[in-house]
Every structure is written in C-alpha cells, then in structure tokens.
N, C-alpha and C. Protein backbone atom coordinates (compact mmCIF):
# COMPACT_ATOMS: atom_id res chain seq x y z
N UNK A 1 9.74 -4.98 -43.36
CA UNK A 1 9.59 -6.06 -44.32
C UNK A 1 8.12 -6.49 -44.35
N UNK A 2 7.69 -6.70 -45.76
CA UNK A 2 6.15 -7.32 -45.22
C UNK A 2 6.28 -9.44 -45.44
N UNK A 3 5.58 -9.27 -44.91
CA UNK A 3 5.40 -10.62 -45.25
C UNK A 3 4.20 -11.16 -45.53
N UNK A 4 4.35 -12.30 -46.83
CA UNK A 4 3.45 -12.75 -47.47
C UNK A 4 2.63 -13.89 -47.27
N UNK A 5 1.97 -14.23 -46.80
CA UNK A 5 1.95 -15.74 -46.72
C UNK A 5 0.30 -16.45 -47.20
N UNK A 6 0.54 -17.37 -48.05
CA UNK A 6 -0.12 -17.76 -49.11
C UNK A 6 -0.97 -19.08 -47.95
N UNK A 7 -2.42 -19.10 -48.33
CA UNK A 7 -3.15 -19.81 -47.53
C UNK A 7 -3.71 -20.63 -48.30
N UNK A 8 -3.44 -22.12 -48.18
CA UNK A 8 -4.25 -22.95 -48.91
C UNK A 8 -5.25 -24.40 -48.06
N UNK A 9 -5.84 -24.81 -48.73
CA UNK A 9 -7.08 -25.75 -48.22
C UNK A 9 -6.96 -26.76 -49.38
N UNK A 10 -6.49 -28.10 -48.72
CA UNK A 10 -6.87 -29.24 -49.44
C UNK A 10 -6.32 -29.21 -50.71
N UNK A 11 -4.70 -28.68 -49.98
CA UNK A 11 -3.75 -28.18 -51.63
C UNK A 11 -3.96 -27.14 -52.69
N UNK A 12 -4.96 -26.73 -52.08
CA UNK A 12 -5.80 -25.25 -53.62
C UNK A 12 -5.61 -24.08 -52.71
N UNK A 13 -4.70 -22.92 -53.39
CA UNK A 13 -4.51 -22.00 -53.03
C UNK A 13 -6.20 -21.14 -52.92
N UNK A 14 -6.59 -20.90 -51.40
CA UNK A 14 -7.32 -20.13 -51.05
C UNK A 14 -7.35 -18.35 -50.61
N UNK A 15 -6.45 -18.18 -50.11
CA UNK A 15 -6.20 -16.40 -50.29
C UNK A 15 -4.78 -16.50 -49.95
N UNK A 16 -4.96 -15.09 -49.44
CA UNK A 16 -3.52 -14.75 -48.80
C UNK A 16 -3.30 -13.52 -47.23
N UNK A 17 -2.53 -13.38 -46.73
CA UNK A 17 -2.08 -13.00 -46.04
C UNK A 17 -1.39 -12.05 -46.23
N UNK A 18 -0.83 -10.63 -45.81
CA UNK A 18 -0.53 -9.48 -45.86
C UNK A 18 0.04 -8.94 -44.55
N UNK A 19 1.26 -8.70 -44.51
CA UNK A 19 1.74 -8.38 -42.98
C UNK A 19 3.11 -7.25 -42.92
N UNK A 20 2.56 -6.23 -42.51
CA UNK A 20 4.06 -5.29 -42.22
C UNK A 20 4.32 -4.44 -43.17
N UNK A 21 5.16 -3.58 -43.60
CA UNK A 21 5.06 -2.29 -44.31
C UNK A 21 6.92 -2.59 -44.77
N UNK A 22 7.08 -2.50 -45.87
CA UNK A 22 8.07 -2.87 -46.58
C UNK A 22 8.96 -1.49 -46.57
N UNK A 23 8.77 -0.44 -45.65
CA UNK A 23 9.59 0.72 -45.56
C UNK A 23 9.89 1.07 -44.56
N UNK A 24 11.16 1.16 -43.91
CA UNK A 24 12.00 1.60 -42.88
C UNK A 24 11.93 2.96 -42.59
N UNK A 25 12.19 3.93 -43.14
CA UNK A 25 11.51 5.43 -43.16
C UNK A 25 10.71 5.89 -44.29
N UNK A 26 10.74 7.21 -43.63
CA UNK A 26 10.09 8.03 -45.03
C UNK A 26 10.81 8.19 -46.13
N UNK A 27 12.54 8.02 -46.21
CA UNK A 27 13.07 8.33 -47.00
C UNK A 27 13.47 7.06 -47.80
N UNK A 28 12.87 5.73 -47.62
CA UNK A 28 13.15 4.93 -48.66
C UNK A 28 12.07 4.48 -49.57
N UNK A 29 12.88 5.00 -50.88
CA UNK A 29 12.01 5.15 -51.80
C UNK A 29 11.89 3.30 -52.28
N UNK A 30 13.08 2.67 -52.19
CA UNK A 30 12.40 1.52 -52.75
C UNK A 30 11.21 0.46 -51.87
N UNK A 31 11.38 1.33 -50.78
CA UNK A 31 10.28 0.01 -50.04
C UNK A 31 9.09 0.77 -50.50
N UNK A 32 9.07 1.80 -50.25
CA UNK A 32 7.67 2.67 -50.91
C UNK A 32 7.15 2.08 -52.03
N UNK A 33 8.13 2.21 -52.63
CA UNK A 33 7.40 1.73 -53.94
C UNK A 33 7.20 0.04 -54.00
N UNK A 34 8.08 -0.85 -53.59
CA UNK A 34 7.60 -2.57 -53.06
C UNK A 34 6.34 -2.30 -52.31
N UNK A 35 5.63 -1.25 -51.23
CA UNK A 35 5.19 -1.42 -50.70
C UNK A 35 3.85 -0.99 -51.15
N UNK A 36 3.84 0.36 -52.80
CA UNK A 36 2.71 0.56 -53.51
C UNK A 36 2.18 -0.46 -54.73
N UNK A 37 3.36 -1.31 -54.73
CA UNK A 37 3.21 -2.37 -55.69
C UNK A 37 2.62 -3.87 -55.03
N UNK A 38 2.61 -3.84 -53.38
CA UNK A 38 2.32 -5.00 -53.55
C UNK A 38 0.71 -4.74 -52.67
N UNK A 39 0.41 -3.59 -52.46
CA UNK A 39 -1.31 -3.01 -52.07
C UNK A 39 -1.92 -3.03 -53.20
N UNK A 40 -1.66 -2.45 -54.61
CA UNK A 40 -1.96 -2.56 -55.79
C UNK A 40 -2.14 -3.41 -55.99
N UNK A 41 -0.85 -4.59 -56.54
CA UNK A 41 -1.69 -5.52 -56.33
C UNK A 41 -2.80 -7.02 -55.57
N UNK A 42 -2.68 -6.55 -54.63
CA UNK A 42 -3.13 -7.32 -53.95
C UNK A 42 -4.67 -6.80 -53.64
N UNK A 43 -4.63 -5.60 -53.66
CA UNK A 43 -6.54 -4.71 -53.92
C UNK A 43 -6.90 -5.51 -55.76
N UNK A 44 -5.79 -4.87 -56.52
CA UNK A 44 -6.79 -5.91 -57.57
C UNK A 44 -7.23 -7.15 -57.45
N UNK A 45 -6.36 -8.27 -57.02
CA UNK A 45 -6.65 -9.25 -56.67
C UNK A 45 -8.46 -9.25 -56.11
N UNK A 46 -8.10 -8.76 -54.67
CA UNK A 46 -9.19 -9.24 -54.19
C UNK A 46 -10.50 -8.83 -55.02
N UNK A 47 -10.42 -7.33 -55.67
CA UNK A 47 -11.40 -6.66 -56.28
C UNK A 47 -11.86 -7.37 -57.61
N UNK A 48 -11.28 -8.02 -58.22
CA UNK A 48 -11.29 -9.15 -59.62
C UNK A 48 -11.81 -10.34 -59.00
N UNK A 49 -11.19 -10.74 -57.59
CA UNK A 49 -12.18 -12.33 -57.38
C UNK A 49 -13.55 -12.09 -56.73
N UNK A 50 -13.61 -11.11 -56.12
CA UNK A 50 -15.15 -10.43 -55.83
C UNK A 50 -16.23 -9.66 -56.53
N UNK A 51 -15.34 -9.25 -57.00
CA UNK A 51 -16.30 -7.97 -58.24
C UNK A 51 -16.98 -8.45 -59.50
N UNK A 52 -15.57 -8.94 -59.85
CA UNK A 52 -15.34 -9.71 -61.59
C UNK A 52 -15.95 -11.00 -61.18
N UNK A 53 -15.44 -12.08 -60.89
CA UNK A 53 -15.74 -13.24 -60.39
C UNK A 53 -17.18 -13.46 -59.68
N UNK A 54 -17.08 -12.84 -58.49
CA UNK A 54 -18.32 -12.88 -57.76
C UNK A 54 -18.49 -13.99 -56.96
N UNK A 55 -17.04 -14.02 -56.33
CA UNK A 55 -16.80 -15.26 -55.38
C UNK A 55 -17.09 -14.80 -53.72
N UNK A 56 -17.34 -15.57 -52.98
CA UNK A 56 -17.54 -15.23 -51.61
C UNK A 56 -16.40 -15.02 -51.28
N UNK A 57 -16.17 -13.88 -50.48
CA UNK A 57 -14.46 -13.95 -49.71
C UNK A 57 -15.00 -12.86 -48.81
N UNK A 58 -14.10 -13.61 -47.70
CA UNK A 58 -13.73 -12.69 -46.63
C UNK A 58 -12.47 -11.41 -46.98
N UNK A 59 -12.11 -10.36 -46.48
CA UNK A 59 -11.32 -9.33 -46.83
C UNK A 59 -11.22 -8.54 -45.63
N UNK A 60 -10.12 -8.26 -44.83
CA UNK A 60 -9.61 -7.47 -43.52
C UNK A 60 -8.69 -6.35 -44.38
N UNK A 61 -8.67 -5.27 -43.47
CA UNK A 61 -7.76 -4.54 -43.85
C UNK A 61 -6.89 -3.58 -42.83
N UNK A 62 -6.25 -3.98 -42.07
CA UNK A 62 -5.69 -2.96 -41.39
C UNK A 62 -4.49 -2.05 -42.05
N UNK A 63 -4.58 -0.86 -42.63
CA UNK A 63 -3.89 -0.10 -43.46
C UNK A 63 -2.79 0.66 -42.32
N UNK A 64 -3.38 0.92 -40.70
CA UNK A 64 -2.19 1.63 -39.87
C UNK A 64 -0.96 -0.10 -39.85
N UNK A 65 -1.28 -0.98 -39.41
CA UNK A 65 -0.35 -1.83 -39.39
C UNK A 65 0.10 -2.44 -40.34
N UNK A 66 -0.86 -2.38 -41.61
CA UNK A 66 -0.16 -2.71 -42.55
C UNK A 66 -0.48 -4.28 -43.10
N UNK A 67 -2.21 -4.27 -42.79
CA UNK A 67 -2.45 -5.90 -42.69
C UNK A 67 -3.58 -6.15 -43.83
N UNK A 68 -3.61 -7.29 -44.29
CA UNK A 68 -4.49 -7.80 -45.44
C UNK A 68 -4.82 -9.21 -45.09
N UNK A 69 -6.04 -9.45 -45.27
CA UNK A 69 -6.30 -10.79 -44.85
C UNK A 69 -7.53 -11.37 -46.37
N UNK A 70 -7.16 -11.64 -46.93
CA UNK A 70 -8.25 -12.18 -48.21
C UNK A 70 -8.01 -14.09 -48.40
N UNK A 71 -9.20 -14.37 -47.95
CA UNK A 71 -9.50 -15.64 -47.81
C UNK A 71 -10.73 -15.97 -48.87
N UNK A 72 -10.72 -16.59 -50.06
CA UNK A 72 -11.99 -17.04 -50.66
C UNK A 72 -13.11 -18.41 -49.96
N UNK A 73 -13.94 -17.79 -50.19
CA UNK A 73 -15.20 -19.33 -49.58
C UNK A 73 -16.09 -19.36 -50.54
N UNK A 74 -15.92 -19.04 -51.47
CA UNK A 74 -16.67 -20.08 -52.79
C UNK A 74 -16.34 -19.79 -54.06
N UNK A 75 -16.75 -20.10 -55.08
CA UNK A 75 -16.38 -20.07 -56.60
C UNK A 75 -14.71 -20.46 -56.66
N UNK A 76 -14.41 -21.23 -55.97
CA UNK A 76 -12.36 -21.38 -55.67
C UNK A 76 -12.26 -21.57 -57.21
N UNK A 77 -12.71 -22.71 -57.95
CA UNK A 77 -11.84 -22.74 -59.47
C UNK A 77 -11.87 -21.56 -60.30
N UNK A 78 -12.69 -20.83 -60.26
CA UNK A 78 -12.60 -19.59 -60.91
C UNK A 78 -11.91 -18.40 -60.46
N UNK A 79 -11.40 -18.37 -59.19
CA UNK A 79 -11.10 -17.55 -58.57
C UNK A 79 -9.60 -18.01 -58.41
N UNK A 80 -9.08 -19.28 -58.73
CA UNK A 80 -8.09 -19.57 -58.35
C UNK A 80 -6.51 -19.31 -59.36
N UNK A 81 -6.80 -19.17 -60.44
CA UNK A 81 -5.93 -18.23 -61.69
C UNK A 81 -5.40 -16.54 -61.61
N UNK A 82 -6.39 -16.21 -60.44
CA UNK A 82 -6.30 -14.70 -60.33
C UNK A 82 -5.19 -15.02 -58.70
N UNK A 83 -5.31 -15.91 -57.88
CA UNK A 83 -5.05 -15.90 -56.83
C UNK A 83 -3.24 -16.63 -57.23
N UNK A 84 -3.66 -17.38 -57.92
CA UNK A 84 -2.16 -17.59 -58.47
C UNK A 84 -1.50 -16.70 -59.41
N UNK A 85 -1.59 -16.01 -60.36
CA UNK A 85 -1.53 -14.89 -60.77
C UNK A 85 -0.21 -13.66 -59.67
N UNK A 86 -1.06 -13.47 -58.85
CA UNK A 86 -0.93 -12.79 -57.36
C UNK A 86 0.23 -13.63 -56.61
N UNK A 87 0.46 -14.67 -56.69
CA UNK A 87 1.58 -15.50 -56.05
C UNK A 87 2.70 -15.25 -56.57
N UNK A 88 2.65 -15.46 -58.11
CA UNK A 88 3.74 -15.28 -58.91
C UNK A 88 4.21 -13.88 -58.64
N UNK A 89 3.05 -13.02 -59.08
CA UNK A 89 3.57 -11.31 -58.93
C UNK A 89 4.40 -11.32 -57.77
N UNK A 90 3.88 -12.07 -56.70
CA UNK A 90 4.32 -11.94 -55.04
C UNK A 90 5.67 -12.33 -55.39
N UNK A 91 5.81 -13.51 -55.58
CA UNK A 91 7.06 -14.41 -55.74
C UNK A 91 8.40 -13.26 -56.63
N UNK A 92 8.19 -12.82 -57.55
CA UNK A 92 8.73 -12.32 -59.03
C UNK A 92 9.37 -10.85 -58.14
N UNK A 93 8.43 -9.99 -57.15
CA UNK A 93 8.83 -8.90 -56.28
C UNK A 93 9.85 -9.28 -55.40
N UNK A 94 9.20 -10.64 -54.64
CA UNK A 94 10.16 -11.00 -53.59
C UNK A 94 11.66 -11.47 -54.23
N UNK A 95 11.68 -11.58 -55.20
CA UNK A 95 13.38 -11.82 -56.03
C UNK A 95 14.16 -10.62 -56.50
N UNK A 96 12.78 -9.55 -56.97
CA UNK A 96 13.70 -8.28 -56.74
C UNK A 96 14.12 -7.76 -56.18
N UNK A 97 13.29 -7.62 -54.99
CA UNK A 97 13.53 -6.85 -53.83
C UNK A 97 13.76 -7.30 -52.69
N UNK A 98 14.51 -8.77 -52.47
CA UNK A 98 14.67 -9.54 -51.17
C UNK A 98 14.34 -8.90 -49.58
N UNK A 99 15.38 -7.58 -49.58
CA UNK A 99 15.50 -7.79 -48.14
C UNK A 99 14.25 -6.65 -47.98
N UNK A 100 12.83 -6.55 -48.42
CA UNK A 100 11.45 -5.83 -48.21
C UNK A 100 10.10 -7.05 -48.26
N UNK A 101 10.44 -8.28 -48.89
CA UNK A 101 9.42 -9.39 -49.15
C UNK A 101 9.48 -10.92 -48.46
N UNK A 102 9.00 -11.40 -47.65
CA UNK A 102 9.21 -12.42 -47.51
C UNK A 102 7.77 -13.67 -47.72
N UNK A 103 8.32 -14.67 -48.72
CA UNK A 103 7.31 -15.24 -48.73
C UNK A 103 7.10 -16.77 -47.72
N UNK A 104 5.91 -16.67 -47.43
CA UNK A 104 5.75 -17.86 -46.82
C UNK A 104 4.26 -18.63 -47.31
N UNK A 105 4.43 -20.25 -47.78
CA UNK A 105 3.34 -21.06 -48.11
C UNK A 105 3.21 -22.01 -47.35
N UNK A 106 1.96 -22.25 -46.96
CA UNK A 106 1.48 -22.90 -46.25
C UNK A 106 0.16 -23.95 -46.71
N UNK A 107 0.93 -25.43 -46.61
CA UNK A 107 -0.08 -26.14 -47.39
C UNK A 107 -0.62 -27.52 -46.39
C-alpha cells in the first residue's frame, strides 16, 4: 500500500509525502498501474512547481523503497494550485483503488 500524506504549514498545503509501493507482487497488475499513476503524477507535480513555477523545494527520492519527499520553501501561492491539483488526483485514486492508497493530512 503506499501512503500519502499531505504536509501543510500555517493551514497552506506545502508538499507531500510518498511512502511504500502499491504492489504485492509482480503479478498485480492493478497496483502496478496505481503505482505508475501515482509516480507520474507526483514527478509532474514536483517538475511543474520547480521547473514551470520556479519555486524553491526540497525533493527526496528513494525509488528501492518507494519514497518521495517534496516539500516547497518559496513561491507557496503559486505553487499551491498545482499542489492541490495533486491532492485531489491523490484523493480521486485513493477512492478507486482503496485497498493500494492511503491518504493522510496533516494540518
């Protein structure tokens, strides 16, 4: 299961959190695919509030465990439509696919 968990500061969603691999073996195709849908998007994410945007953020990646760490530290109002954006997507997966998503917010 991965788990999601949404990081905010002073009520304004600041990044997010990324944890665990949404596939039990090799042979399940639906976590595979929960699990290419939510690297996708969560690389655009960060790549749109850094690239596009041109906001300061921190970005971890451990790909063997299965970890994402994207935290913004500046430009937040501009950056913060793309980061919610990314919540919803998060949120909208985790209803399809319950038992591969779990979300957690933290405010």
């Amino acid at each position: 299961m991965t788990e999601a968990r949404f990081l905010f500061e002073d009520d304004i969603l600041v990044g997010f959190h990324l944890k665990g691999h949404s596939t039990e073996s090799a042979n399940d195709d639906a976590g595979r695919l929960v699990c290419a849908s939510i690297s996708s998007a969560a690389y655009m994410t960060a790549n749109t509030v850094t690239e596009i945007v041109g906001a300061n953020a921190v970005a971890e990646v451990d790909e063997q465990s299965g970890e994402m760490l994207f935290k913004v530290k500046s430009d937040y109002e501009q950056a913060l439509p793309i980061l919610l954006g990314f919540k919803l997507h998060m949120e909208q997966l985790s209803n399809q696919f319950t038992d591969y998503i779990k979300i957690i917010s933290e405010v």
